[in-house]
C-alpha atoms as a PDB file:
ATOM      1  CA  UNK A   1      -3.805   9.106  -1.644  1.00  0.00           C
ATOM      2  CA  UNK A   2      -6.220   7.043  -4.222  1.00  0.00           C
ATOM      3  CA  UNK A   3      -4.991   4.598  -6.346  1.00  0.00           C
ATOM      4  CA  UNK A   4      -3.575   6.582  -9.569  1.00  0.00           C
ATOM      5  CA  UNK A   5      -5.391   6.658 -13.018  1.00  0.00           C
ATOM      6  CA  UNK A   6      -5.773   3.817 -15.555  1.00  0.00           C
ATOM      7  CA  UNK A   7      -2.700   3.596 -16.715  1.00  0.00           C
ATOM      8  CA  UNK A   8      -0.251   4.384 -14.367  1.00  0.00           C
ATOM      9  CA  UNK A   9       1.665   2.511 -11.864  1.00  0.00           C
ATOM     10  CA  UNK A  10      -0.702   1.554  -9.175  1.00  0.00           C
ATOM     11  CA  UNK A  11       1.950   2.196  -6.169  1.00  0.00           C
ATOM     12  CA  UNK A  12       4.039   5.444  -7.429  1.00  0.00           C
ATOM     13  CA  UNK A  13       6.621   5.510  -5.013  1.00  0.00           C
ATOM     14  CA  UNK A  14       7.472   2.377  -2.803  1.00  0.00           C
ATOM     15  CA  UNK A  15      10.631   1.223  -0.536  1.00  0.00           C
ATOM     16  CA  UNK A  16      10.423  -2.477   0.720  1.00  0.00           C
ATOM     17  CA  UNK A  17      12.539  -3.671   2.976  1.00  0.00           C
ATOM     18  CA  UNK A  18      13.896  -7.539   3.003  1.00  0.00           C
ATOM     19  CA  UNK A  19      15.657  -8.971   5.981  1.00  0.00           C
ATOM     20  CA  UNK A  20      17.958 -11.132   4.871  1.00  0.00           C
ATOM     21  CA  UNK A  21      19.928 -14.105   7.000  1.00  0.00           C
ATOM     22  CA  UNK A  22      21.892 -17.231   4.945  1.00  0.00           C
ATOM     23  CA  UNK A  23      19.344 -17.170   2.099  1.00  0.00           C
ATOM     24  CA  UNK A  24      22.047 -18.065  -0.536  1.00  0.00           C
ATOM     25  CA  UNK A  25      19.863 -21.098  -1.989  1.00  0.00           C
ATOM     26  CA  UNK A  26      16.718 -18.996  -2.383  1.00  0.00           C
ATOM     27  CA  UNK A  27      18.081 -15.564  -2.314  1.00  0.00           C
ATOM     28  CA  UNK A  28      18.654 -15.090  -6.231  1.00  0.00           C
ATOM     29  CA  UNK A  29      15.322 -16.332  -7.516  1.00  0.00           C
ATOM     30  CA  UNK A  30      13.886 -13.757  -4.950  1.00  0.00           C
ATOM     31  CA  UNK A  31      15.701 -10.898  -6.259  1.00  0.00           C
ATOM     32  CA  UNK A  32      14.670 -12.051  -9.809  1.00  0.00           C
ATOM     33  CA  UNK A  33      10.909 -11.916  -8.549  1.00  0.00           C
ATOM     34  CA  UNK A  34      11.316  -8.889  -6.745  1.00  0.00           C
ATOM     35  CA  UNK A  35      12.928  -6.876  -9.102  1.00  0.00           C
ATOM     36  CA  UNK A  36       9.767  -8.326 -11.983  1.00  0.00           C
ATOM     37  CA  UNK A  37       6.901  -7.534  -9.535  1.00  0.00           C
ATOM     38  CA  UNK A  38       8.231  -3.924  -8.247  1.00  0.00           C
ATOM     39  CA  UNK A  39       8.558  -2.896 -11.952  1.00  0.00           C
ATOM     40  CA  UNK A  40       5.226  -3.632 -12.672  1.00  0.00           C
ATOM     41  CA  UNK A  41       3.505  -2.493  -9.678  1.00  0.00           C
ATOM     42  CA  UNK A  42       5.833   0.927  -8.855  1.00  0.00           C
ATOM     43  CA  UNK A  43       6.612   3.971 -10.664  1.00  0.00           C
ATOM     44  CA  UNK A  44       9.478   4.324  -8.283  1.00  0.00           C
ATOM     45  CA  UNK A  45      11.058   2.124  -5.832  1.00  0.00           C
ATOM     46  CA  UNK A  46      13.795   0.724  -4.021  1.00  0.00           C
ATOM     47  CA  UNK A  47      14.222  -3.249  -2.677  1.00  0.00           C
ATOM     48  CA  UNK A  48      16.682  -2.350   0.856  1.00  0.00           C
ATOM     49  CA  UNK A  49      18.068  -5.511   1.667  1.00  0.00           C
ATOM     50  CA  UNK A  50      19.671  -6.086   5.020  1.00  0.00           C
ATOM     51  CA  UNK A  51      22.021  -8.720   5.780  1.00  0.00           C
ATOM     52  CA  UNK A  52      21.246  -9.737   9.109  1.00  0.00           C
ATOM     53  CA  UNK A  53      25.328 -11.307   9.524  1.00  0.00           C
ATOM     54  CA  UNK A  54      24.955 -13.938   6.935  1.00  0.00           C
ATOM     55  CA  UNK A  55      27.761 -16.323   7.420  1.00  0.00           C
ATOM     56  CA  UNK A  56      26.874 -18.067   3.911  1.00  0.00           C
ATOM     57  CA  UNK A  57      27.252 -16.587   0.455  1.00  0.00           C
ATOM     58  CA  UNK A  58      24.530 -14.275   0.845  1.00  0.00           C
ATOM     59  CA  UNK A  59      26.524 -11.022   0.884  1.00  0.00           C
ATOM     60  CA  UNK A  60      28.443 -11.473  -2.338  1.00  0.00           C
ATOM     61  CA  UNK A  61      24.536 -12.354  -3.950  1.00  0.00           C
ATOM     62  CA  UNK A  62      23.889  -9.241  -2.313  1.00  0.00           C
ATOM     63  CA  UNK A  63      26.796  -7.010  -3.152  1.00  0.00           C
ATOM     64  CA  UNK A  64      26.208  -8.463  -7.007  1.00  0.00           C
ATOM     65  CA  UNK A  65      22.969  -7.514  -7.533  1.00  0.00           C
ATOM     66  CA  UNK A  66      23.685  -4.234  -5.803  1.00  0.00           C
ATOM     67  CA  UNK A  67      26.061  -3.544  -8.007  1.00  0.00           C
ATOM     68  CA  UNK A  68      24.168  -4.572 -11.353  1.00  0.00           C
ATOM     69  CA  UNK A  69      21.080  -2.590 -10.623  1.00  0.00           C
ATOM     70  CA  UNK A  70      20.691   0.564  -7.701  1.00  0.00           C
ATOM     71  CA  UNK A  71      17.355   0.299  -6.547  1.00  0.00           C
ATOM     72  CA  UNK A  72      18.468  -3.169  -4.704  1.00  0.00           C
ATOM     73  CA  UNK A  73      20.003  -0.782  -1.571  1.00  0.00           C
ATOM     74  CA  UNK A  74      22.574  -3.086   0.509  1.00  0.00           C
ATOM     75  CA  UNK A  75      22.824  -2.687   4.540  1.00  0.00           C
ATOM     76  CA  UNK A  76      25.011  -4.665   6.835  1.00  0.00           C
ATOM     77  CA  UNK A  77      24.703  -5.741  10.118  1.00  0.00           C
ATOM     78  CA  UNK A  78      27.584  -6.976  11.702  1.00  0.00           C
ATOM     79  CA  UNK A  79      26.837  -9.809  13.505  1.00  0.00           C
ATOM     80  CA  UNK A  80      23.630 -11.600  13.511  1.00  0.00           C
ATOM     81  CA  UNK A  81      21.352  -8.539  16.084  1.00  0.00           C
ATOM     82  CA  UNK A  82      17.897  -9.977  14.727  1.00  0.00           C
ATOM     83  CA  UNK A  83      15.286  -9.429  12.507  1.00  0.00           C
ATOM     84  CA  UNK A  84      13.606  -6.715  14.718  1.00  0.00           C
ATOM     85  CA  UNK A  85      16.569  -4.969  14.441  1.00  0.00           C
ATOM     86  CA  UNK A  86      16.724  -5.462  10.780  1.00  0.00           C
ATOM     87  CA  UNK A  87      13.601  -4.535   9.725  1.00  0.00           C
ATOM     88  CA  UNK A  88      14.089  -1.165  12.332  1.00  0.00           C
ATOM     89  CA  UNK A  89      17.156  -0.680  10.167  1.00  0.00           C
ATOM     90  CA  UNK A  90      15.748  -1.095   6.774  1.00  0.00           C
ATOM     91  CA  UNK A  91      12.756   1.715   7.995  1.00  0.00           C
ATOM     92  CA  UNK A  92      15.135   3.898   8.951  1.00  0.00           C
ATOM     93  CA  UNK A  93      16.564   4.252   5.762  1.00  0.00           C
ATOM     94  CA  UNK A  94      13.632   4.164   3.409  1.00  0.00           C
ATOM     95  CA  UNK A  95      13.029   7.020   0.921  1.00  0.00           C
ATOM     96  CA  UNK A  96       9.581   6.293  -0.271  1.00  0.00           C
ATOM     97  CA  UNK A  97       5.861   7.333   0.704  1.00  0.00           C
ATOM     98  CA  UNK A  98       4.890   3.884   0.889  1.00  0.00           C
ATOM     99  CA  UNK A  99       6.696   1.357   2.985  1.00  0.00           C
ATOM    100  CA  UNK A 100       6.419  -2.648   3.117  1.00  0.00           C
ATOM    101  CA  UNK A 101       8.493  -5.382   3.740  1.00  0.00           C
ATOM    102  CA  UNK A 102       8.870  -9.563   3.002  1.00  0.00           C
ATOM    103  CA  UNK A 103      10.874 -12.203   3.663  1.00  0.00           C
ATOM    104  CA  UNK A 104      14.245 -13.032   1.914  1.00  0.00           C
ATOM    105  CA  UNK A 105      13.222 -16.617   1.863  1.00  0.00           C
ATOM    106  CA  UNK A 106      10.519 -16.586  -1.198  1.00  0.00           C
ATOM    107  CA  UNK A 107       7.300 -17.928   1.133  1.00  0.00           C
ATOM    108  CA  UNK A 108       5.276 -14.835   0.356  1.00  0.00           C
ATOM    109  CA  UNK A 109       4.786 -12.932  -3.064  1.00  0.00           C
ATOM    110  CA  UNK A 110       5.746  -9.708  -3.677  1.00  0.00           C
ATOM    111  CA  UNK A 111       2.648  -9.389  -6.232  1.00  0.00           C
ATOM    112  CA  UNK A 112       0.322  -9.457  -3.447  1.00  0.00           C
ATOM    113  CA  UNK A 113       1.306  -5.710  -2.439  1.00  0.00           C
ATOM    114  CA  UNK A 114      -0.703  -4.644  -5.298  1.00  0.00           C
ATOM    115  CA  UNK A 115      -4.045  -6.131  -3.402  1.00  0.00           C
ATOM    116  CA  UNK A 116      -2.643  -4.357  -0.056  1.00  0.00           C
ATOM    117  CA  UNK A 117      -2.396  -1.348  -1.387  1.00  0.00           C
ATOM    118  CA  UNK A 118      -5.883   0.139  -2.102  1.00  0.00           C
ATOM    119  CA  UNK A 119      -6.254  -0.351   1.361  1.00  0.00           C
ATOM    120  CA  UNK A 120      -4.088   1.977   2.400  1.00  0.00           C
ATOM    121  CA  UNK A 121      -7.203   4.929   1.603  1.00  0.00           C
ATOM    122  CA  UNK A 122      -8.729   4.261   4.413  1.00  0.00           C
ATOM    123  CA  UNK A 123      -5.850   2.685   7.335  1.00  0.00           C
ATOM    124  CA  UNK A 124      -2.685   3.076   8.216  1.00  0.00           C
ATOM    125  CA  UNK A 125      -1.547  -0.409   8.181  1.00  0.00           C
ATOM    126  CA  UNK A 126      -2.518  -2.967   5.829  1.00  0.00           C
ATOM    127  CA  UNK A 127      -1.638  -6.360   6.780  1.00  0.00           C
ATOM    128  CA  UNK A 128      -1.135 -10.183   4.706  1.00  0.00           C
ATOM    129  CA  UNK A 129      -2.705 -13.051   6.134  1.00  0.00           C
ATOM    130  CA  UNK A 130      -1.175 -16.399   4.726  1.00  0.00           C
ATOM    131  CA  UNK A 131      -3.841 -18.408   3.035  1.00  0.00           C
ATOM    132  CA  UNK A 132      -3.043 -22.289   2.823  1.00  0.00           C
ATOM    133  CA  UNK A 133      -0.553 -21.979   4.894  1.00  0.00           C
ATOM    134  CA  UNK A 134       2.573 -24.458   2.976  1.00  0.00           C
ATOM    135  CA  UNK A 135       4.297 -25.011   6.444  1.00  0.00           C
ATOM    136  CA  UNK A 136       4.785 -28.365   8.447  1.00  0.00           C
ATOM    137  CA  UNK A 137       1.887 -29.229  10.724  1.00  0.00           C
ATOM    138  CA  UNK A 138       4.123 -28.413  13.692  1.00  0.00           C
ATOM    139  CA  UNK A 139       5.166 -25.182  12.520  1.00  0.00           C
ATOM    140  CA  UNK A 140       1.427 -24.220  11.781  1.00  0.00           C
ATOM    141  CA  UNK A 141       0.249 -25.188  15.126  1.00  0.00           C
ATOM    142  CA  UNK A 142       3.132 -23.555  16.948  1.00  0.00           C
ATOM    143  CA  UNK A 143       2.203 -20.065  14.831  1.00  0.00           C
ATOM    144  CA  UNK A 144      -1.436 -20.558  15.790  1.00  0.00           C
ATOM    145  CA  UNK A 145      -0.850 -20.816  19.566  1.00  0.00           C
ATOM    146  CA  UNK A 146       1.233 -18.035  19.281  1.00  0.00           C
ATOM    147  CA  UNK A 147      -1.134 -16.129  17.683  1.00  0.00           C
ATOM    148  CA  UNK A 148      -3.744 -16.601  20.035  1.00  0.00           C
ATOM    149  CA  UNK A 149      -1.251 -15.863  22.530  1.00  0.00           C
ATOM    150  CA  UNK A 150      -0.478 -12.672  21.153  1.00  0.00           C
ATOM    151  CA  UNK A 151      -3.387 -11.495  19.914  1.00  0.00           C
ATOM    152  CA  UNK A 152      -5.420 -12.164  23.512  1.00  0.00           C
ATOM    153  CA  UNK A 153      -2.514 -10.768  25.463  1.00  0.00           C
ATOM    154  CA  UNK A 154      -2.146  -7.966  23.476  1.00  0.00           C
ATOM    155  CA  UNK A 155      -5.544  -6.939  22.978  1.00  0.00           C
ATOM    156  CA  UNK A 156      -5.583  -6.738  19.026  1.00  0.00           C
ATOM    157  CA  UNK A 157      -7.484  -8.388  16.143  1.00  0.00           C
ATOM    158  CA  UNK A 158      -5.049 -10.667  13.825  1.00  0.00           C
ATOM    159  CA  UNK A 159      -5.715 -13.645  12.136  1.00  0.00           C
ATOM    160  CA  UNK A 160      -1.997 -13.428  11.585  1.00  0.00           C
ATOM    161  CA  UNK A 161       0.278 -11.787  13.914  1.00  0.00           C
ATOM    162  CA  UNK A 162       3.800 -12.843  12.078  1.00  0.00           C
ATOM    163  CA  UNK A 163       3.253 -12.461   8.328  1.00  0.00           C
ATOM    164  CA  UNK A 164       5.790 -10.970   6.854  1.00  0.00           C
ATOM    165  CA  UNK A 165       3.961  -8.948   4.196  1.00  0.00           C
ATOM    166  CA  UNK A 166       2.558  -5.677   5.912  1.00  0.00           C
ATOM    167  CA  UNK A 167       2.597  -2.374   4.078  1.00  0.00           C
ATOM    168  CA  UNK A 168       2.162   1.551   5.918  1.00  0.00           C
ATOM    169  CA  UNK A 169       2.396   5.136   4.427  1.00  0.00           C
ATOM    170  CA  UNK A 170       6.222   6.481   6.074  1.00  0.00           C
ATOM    171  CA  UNK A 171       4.576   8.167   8.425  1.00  0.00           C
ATOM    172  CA  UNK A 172       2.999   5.580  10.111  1.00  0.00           C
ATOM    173  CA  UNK A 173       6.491   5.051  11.253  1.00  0.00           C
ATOM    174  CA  UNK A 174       7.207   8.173  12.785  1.00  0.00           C
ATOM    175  CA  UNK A 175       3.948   7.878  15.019  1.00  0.00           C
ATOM    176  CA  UNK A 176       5.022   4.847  16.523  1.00  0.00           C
ATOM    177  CA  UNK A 177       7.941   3.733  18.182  1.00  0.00           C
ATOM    178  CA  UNK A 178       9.707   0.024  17.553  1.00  0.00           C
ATOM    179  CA  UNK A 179      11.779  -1.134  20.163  1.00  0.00           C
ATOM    180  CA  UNK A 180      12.379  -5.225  19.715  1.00  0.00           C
ATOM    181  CA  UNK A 181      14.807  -6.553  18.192  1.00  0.00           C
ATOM    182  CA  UNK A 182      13.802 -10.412  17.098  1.00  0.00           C
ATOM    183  CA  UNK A 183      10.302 -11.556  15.417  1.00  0.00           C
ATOM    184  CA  UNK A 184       8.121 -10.132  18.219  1.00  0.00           C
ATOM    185  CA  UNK A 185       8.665  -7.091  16.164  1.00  0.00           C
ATOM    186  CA  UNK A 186       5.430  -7.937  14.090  1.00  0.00           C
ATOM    187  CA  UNK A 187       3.220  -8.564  17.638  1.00  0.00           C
ATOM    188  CA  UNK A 188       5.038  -4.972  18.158  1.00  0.00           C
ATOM    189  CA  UNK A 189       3.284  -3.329  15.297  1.00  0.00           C
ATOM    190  CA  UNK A 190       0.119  -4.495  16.647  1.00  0.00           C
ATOM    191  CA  UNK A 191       0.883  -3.401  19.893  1.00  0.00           C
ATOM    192  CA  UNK A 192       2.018   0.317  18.875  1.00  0.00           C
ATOM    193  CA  UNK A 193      -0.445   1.262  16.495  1.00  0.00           C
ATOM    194  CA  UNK A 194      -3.239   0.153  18.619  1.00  0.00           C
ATOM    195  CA  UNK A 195      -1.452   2.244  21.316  1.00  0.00           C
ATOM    196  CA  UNK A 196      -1.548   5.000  19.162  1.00  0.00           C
ATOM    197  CA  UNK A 197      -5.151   4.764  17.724  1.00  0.00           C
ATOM    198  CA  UNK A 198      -4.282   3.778  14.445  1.00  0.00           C
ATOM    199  CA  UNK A 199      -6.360   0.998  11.975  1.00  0.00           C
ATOM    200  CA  UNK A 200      -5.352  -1.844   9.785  1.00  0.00           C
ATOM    201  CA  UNK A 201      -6.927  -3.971   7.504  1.00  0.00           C
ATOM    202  CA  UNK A 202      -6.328  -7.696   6.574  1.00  0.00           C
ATOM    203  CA  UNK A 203      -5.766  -9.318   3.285  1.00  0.00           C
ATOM    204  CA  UNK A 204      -5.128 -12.737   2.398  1.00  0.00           C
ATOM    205  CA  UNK A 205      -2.459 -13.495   0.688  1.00  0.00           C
ATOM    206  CA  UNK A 206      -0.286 -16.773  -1.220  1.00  0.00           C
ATOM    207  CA  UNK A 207       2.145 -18.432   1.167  1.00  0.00           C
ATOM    208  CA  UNK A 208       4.600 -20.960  -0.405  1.00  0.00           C
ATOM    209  CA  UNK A 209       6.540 -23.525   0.756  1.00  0.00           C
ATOM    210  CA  UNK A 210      10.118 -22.847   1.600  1.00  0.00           C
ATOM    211  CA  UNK A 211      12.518 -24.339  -1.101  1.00  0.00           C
ATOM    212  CA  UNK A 212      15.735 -23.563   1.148  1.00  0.00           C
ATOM    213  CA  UNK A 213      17.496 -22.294   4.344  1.00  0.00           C
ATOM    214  CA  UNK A 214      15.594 -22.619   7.532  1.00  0.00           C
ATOM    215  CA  UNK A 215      13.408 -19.766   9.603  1.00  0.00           C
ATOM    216  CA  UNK A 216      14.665 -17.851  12.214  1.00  0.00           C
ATOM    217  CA  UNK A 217      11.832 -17.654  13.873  1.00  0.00           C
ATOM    218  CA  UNK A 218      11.581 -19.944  16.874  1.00  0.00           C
ATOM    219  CA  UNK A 219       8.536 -20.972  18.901  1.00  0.00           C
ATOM    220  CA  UNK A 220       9.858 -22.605  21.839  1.00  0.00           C
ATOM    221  CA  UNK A 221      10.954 -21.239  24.329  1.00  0.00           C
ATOM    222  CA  UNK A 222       7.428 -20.402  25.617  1.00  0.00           C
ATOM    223  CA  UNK A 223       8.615 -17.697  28.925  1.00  0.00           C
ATOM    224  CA  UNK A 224      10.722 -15.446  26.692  1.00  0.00           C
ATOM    225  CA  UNK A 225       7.937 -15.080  24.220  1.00  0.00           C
ATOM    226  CA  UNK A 226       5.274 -14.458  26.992  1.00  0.00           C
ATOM    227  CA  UNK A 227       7.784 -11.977  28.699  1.00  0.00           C
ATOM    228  CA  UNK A 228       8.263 -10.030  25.222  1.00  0.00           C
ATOM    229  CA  UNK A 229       4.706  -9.873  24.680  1.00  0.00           C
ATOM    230  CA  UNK A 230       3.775  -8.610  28.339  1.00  0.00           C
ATOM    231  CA  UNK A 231       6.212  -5.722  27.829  1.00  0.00           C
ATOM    232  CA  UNK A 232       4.643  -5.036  24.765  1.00  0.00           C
ATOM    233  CA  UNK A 233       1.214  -4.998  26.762  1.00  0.00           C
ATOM    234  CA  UNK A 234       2.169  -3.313  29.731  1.00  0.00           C
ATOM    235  CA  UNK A 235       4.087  -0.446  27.844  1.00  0.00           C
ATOM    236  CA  UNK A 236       1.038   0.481  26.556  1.00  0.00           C
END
């Protein structure tokens, strides 16, 4: 599909899905922001949250705002399985032509999808690339090992293997298949569609510093993440 005429909503129909695990301090601004930027970029969308076994008040934010306005779609994990296996949820159940998904934590902006999207012409995957990176200095060289890890393991081009801000037509999804269930989801991606002899492109996009809560993601335990990542390679 091209981008639609002057005038129109640049993305007609888009789901995004939003992993979501004890974002109470940021989770409301989020919403606020998601809800503005999805009204002016989509004719038609939905914001699928999923609650990844939040043990703070994140549910009752999210049953709220669920409540008050039914394109913010609710799902529940019970128990905290991992954001692989939220973000496989969250697929599962979108509606929409056009698929992406964030963070719950407010580091990337929604807005940028509207950059991603013309992209989407000529690849099946379009892909955010954080530019000035607002993370500590530790966390930004742990990601960049990683990366290089992944990306040299793996086979792929990335300049940013885990940012959360990646956009696909739905059936990009049914040509692959995602099996992890933590953050080596996004290496997964990589993996599959290369597997499968689909293209992405790379944007860069605003990162922000996080304002509360902590990441899931951990780097350190180094033979888990190399283990992860050689499935990924050798299942190809």
């Amino acid at each position: 599909k091209g981008i639609p005429a002057k005038g129109g909503p640049l993305i007609p129909e888009l789901s995004v899905v939003m992993p979501a695990y004890n974002e109470e301090t940021a989770l409301p601004d989020v919403l606020d922001e998601a809800t503005a930027a999805l009204d002016a970029m989509s004719g038609q969308w939905e914001l699928i949250v999923v609650d990844d076994g939040s043990t703070d008040s994140t549910p009752e934010i999210l049953r709220d705002r669920g409540a008050a306005d039914e394109r913010i779609r609710v799902l529940t994990q019970h128990g905290n399985l991992g954001y692989g296996m939220a973000l496989r949820r969250g697929f599962d159940a979108a509606r929409h032509l056009v698929v992406a998904y964030t963070d719950a934590d407010g580091q990337l902006d929604l807005r940028d999808l509207a950059a991603l999207y013309p992209f989407l012409r000529d690849v099946d995957m379009v892909v955010g690339y954080r530019i000035d990176r607002r993370d500590s200095g530790a966390r930004r060289f742990a990601s960049k090992v990683y990366n290089v890890l992944a990306t040299t393991m793996l086979g792929i081009h990335a300049r940013d293997v885990n940012c959360a801000l990646k956009m696909f037509r739905s059936s990009f999804l049914y040509m692959i298949e995602l099996t992890s269930s933590d953050f080596l989801i996004d290496a997964e991606l990589f993996a599959r569609a290369k597997q499968a002899g689909l293209r992405w492109a790379e944007v860069g996009v605003t990162h922000r510093a996080r304002e509360g809560g902590s990441s899931t993601v951990r780097y350190g335990l180094a033979w888990p993440i190399f283990r992860g990542l050689l499935g990924l390679r050798r299942s190809g």
